[in-house]
C-alpha atoms as a PDB file:
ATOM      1  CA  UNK A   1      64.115  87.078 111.541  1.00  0.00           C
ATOM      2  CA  UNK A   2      64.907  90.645 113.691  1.00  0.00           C
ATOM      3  CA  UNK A   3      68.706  88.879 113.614  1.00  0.00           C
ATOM      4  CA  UNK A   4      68.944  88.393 110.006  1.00  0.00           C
ATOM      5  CA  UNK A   5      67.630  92.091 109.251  1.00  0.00           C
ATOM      6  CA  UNK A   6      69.818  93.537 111.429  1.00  0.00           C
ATOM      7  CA  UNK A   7      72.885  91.340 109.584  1.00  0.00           C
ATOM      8  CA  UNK A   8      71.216  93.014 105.931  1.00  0.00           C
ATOM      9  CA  UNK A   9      71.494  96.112 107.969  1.00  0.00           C
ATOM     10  CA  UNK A  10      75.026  96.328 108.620  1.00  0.00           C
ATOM     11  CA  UNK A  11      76.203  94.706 105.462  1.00  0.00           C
ATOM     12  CA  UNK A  12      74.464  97.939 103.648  1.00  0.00           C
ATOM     13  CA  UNK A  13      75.989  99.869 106.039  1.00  0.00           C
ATOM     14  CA  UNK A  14      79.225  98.217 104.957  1.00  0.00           C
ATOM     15  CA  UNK A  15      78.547  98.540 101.444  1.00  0.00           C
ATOM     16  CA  UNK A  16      77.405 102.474 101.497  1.00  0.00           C
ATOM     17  CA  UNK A  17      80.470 103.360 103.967  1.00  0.00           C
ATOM     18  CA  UNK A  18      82.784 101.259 101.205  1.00  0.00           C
ATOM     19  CA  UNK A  19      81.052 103.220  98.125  1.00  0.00           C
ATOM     20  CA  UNK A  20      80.356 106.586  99.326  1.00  0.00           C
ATOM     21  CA  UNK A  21      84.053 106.750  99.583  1.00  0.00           C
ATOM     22  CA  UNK A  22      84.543 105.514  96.007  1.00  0.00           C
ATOM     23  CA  UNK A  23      85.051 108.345  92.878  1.00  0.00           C
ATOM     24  CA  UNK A  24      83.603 106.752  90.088  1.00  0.00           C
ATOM     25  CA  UNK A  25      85.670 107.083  86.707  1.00  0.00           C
ATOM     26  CA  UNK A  26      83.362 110.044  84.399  1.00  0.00           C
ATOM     27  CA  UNK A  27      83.481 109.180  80.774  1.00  0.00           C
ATOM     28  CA  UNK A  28      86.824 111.332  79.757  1.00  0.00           C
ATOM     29  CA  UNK A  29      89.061 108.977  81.842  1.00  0.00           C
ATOM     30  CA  UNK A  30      87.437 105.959  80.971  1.00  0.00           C
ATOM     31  CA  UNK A  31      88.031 106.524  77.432  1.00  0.00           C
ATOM     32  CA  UNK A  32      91.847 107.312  78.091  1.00  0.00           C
ATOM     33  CA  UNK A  33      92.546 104.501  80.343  1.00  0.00           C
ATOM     34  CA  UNK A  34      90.656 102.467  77.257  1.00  0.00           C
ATOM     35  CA  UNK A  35      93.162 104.226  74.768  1.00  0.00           C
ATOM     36  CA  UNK A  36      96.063 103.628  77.038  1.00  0.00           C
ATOM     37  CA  UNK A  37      95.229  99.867  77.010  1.00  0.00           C
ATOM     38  CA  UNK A  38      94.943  99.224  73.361  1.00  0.00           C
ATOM     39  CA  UNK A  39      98.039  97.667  72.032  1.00  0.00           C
ATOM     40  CA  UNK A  40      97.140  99.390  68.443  1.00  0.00           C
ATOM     41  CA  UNK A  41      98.609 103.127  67.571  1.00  0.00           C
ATOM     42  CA  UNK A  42     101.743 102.929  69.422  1.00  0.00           C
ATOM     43  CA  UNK A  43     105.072 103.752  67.639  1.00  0.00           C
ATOM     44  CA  UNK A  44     108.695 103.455  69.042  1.00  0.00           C
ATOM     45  CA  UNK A  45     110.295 105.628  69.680  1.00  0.00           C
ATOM     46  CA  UNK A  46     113.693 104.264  71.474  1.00  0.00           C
ATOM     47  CA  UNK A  47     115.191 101.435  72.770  1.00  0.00           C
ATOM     48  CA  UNK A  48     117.990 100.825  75.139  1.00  0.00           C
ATOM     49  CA  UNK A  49     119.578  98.387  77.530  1.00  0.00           C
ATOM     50  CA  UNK A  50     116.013  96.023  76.367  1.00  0.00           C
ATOM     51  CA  UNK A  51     113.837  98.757  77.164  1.00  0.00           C
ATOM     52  CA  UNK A  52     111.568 100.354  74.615  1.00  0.00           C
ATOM     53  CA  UNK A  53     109.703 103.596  74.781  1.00  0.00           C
ATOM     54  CA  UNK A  54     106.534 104.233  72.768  1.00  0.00           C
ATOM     55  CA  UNK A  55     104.416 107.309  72.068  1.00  0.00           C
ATOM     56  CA  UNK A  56     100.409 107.470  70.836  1.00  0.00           C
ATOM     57  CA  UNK A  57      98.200 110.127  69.846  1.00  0.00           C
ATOM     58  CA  UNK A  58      95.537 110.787  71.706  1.00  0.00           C
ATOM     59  CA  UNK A  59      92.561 112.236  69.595  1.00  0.00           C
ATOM     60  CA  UNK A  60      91.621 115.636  71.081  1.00  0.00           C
ATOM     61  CA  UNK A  61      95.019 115.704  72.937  1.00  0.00           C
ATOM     62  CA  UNK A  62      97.508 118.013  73.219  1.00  0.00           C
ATOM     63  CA  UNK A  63     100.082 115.641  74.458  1.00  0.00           C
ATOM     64  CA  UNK A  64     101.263 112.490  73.505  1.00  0.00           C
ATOM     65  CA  UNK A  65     100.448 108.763  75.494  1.00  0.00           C
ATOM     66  CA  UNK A  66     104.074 107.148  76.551  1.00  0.00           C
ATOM     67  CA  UNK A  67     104.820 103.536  77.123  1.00  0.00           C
ATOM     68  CA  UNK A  68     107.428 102.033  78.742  1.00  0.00           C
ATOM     69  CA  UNK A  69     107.830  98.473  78.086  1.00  0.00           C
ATOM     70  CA  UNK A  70     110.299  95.604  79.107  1.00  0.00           C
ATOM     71  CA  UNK A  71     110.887  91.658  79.145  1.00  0.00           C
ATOM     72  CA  UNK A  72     111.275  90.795  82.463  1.00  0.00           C
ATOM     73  CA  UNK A  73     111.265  87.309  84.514  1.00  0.00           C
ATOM     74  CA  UNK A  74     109.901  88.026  87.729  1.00  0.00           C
ATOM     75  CA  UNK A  75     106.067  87.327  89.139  1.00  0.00           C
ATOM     76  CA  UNK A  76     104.088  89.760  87.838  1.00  0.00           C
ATOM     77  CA  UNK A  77     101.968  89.748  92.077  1.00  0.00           C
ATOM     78  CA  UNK A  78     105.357  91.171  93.431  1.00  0.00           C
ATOM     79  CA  UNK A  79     105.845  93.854  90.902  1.00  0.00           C
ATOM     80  CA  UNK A  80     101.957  94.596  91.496  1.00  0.00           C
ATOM     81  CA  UNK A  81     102.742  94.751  95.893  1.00  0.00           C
ATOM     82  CA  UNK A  82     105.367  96.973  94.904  1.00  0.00           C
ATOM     83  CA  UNK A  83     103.301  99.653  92.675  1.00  0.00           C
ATOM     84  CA  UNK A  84     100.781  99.335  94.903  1.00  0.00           C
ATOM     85  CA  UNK A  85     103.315 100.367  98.151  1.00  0.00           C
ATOM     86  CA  UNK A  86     102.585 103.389  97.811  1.00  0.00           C
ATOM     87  CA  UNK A  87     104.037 104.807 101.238  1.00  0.00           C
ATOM     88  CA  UNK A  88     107.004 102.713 100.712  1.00  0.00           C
ATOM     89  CA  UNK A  89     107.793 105.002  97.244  1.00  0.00           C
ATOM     90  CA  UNK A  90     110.204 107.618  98.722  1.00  0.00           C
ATOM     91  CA  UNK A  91     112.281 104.765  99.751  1.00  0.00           C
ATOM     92  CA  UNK A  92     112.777 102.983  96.144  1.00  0.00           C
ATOM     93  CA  UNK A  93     112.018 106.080  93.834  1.00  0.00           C
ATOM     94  CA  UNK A  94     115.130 108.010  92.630  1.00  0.00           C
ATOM     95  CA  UNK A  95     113.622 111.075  93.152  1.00  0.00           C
ATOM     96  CA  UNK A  96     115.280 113.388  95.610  1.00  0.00           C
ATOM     97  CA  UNK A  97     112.286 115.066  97.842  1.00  0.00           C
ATOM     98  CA  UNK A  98     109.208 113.297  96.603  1.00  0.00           C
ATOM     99  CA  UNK A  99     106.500 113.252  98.929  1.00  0.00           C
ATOM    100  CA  UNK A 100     104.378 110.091  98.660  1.00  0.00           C
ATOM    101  CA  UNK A 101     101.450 108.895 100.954  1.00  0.00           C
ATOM    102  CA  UNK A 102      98.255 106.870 101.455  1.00  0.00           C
ATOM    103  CA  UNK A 103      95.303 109.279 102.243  1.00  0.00           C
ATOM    104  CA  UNK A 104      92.734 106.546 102.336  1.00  0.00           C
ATOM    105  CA  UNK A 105      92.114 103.194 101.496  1.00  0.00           C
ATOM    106  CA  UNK A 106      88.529 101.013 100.180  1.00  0.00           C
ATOM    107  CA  UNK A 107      88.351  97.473  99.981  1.00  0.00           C
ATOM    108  CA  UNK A 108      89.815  97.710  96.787  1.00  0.00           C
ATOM    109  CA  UNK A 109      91.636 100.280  96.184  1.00  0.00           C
ATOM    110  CA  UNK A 110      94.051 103.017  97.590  1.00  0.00           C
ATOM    111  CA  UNK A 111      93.973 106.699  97.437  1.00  0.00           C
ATOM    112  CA  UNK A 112      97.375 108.541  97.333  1.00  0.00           C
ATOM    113  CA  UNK A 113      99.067 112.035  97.338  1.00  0.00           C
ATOM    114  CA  UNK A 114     102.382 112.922  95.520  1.00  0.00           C
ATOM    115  CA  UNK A 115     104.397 115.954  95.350  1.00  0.00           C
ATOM    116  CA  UNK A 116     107.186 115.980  92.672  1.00  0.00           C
ATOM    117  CA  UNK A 117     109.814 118.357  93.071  1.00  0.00           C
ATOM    118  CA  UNK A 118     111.024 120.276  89.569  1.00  0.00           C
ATOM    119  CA  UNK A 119     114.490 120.827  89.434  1.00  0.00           C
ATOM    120  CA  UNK A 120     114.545 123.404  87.056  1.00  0.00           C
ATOM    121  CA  UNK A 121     114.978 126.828  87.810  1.00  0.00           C
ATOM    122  CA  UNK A 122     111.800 129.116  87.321  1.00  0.00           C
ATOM    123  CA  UNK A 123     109.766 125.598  86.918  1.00  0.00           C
ATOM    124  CA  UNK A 124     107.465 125.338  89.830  1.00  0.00           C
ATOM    125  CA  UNK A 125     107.022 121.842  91.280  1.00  0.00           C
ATOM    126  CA  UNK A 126     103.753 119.510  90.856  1.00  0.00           C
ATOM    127  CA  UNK A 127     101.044 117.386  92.907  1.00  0.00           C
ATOM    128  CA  UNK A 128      98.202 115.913  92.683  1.00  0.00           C
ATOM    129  CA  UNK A 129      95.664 113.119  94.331  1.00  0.00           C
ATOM    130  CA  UNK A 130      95.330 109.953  92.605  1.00  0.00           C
ATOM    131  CA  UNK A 131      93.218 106.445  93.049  1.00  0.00           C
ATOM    132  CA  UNK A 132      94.623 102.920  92.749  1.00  0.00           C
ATOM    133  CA  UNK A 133      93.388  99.739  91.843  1.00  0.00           C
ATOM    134  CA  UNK A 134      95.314  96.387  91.515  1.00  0.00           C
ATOM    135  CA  UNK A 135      93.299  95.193  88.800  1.00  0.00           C
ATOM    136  CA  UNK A 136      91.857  95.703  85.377  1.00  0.00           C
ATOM    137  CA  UNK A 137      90.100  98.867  84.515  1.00  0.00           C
ATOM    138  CA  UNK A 138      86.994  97.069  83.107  1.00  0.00           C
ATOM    139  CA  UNK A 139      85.780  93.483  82.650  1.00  0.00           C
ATOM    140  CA  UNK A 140      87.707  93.198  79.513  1.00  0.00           C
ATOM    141  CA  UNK A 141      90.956  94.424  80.570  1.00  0.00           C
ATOM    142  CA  UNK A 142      92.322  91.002  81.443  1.00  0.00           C
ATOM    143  CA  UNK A 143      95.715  91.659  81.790  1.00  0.00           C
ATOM    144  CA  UNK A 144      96.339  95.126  83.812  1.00  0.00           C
ATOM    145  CA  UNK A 145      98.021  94.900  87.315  1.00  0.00           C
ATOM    146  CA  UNK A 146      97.205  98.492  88.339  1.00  0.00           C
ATOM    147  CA  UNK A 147      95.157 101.019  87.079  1.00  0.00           C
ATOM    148  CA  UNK A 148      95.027 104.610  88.697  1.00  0.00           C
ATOM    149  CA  UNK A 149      93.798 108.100  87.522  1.00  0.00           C
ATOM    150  CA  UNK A 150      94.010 111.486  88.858  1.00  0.00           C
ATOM    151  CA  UNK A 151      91.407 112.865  91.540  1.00  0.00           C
ATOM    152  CA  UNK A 152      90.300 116.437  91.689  1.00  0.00           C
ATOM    153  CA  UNK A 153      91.873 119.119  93.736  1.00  0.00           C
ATOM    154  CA  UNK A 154      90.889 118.293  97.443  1.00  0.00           C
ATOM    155  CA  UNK A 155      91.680 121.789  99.172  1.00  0.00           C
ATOM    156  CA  UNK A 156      91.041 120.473 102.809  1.00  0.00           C
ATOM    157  CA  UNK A 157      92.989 117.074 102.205  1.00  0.00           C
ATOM    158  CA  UNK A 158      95.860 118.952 100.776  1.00  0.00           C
ATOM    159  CA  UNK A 159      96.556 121.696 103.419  1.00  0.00           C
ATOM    160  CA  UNK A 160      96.719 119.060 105.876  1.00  0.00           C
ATOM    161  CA  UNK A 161      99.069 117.214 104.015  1.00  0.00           C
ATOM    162  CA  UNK A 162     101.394 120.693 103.748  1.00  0.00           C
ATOM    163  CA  UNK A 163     104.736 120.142 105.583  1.00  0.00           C
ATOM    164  CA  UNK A 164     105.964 122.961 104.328  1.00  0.00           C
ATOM    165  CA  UNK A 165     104.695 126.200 102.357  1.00  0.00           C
ATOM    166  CA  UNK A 166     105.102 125.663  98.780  1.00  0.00           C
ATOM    167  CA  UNK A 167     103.389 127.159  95.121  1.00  0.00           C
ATOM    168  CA  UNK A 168     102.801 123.762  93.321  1.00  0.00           C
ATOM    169  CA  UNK A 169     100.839 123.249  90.315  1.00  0.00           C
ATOM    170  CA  UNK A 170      98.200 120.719  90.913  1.00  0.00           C
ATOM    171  CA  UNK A 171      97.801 117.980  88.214  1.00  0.00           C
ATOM    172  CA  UNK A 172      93.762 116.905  87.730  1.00  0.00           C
ATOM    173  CA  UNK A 173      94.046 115.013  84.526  1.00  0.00           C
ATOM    174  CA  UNK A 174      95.919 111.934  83.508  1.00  0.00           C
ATOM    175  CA  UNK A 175      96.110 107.990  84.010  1.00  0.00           C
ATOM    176  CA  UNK A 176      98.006 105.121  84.008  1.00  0.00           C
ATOM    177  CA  UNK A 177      98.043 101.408  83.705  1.00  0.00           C
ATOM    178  CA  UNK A 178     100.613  98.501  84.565  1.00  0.00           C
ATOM    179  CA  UNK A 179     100.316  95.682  81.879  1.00  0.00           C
ATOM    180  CA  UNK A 180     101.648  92.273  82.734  1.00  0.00           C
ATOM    181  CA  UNK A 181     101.220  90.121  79.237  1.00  0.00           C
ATOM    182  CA  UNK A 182     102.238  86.626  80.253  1.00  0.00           C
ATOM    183  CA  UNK A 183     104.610  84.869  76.785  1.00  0.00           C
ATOM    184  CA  UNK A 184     105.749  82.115  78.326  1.00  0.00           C
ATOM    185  CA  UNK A 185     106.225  80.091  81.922  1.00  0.00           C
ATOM    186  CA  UNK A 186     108.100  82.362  84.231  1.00  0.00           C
ATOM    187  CA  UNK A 187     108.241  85.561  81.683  1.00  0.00           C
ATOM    188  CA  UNK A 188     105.886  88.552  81.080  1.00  0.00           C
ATOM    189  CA  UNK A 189     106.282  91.111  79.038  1.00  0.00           C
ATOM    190  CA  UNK A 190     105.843  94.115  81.322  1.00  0.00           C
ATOM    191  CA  UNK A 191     104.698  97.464  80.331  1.00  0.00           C
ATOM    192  CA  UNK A 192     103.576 100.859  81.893  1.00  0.00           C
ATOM    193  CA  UNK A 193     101.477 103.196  79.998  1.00  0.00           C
ATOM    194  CA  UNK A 194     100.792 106.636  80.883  1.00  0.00           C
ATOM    195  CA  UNK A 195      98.856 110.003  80.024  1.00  0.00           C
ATOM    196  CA  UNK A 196      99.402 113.125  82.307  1.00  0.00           C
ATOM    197  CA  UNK A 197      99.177 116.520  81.451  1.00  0.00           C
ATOM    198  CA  UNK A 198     101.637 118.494  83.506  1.00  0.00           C
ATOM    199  CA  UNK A 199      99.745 121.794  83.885  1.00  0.00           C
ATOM    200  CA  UNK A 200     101.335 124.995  83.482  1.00  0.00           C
ATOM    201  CA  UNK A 201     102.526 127.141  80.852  1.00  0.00           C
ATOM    202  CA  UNK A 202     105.398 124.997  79.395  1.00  0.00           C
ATOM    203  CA  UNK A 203     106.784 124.304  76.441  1.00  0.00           C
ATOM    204  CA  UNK A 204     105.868 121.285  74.669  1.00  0.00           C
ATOM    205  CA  UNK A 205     109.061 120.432  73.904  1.00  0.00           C
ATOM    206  CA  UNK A 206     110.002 120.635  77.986  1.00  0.00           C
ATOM    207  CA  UNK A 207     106.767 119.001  78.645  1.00  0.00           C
ATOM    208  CA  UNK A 208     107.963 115.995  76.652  1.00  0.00           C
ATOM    209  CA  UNK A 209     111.358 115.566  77.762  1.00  0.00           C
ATOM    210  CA  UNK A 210     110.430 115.506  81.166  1.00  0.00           C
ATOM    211  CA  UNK A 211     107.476 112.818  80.662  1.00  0.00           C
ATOM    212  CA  UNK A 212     110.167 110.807  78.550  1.00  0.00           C
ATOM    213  CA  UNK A 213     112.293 111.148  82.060  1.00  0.00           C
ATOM    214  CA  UNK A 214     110.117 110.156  84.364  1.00  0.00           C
ATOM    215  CA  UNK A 215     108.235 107.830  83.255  1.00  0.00           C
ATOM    216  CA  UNK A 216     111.520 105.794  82.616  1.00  0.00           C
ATOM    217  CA  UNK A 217     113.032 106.695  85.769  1.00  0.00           C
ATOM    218  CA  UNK A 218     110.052 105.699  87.487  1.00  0.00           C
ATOM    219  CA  UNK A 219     109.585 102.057  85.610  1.00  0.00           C
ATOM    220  CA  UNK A 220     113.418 101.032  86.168  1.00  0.00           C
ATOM    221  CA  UNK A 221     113.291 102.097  89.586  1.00  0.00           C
ATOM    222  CA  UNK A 222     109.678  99.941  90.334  1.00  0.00           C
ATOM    223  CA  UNK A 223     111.609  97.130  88.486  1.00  0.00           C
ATOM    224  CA  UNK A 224     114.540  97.141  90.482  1.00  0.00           C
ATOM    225  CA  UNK A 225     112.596  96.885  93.743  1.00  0.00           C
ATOM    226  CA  UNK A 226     110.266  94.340  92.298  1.00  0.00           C
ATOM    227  CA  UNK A 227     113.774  92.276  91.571  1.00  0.00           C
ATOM    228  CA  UNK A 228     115.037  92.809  94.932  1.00  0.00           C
ATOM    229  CA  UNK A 229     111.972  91.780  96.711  1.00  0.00           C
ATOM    230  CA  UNK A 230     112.011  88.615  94.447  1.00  0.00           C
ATOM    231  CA  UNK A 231     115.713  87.408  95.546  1.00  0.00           C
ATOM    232  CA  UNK A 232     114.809  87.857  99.069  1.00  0.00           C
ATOM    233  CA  UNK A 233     111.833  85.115  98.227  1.00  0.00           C
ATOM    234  CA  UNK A 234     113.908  82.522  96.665  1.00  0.00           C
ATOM    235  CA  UNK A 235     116.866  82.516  98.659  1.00  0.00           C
END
């Protein structure tokens, strides 16, 4: 009996160390991850090379949702290892000095930190915290790979994580999902949908050629490295 308290014991232990760590999603990003996930309300905007971008309005929004969506024929597990790599993203990003690391990790899911450098004069550059989780963001969400939403400003976690002294603009609201819809044996229809608000005092129009940018730039390069690390399994 004394043994099989003290087992209750621990595992409560183990469940309140695992959960105390956890930020629970409040309402607002609940409802935008929601938004981001419903396939109705998006219009397209381009495509090229058999990649499509999309834009939604978001009621009570200032800024448009973007999607990012593409047929591709690789397993949708590898393309979730590789979003989920999160240290390994200054090695397959095309982003010249992006700063990208795991802060702490659940059983679940992975806290990260990201600075993004702005190369544009008088534009200072961003960062932000953000938790990840290789699944759905609720029961119904069936078909998400990766869900992850910004964290608020953590003063102590980010002056440890200074390498060097910098004025960045810290980014506290946005989300994003990684949609793998299966079509047929061997195919999925892959898509990566995404709200962030940039912070500062920019110009829309800058705002939204720079989303349009990266969130591209940041799909083709996760693709590429999801392809690479395929060929390496079936040679």
């Amino acid at each position: 009996m004394i043994r099989s308290i003290q087992k209750y014991k621990i595992l409560i232990l183990i469940l309140i160390s695992s959960y105390g760590n956890a930020e629970i999603k409040d309402n607002r990003t609940e409802e935008l991850l929601k938004t981001l996930y419903n396939n109705e309300g998006w219009v397209v905007d381009n495509i090229k090379e058999g990649i499509s971008l999309s834009r939604k309005t978001i009621e009570n929004m200032e800024l448009t949702a973007l999607m990012v969506r593409q047929k591709i024929m690789i397993p949708k597990e590898i393309v979730q290892s590789v979003i989920m790599d999160v240290n390994n993203y200054e090695n397959f990003l095309n982003n010249k000095g992006l700063i990208s690391k795991v802060i702490n990790r659940g059983i679940n899911w992975v806290d990260g930190y990201q600075y993004i450098p702005i190369d544009i004069p008088m534009i200072a550059d961003r960062e932000y915290l953000f938790r990840m989780y290789p699944d759905g963001h609720n029961k119904e969400d069936t078909t998400s790979i990766i869900h992850w939403y910004l964290l608020n400003k953590k003063q102590d976690v980010l002056v440890e994580l200074d390498e060097r002294l910098k004025d960045a603009v810290y980014l506290d609201h946005g989300a994003g999902l990684w949609v793998a819809e299966e079509i047929e044996k061997d195919t999925i229809i892959l898509s990566y949908r995404i709200y962030m608000d940039p912070g500062g005092s920019l110009p829309d129009l800058l705002i939204d050629i720079m989303n349009k940018v990266s969130v591209v730039n940041v799909f083709k390069d996760a693709v590429t490295e999801a392809q690479n690390r395929y060929n390496l399994t079936i040679q």
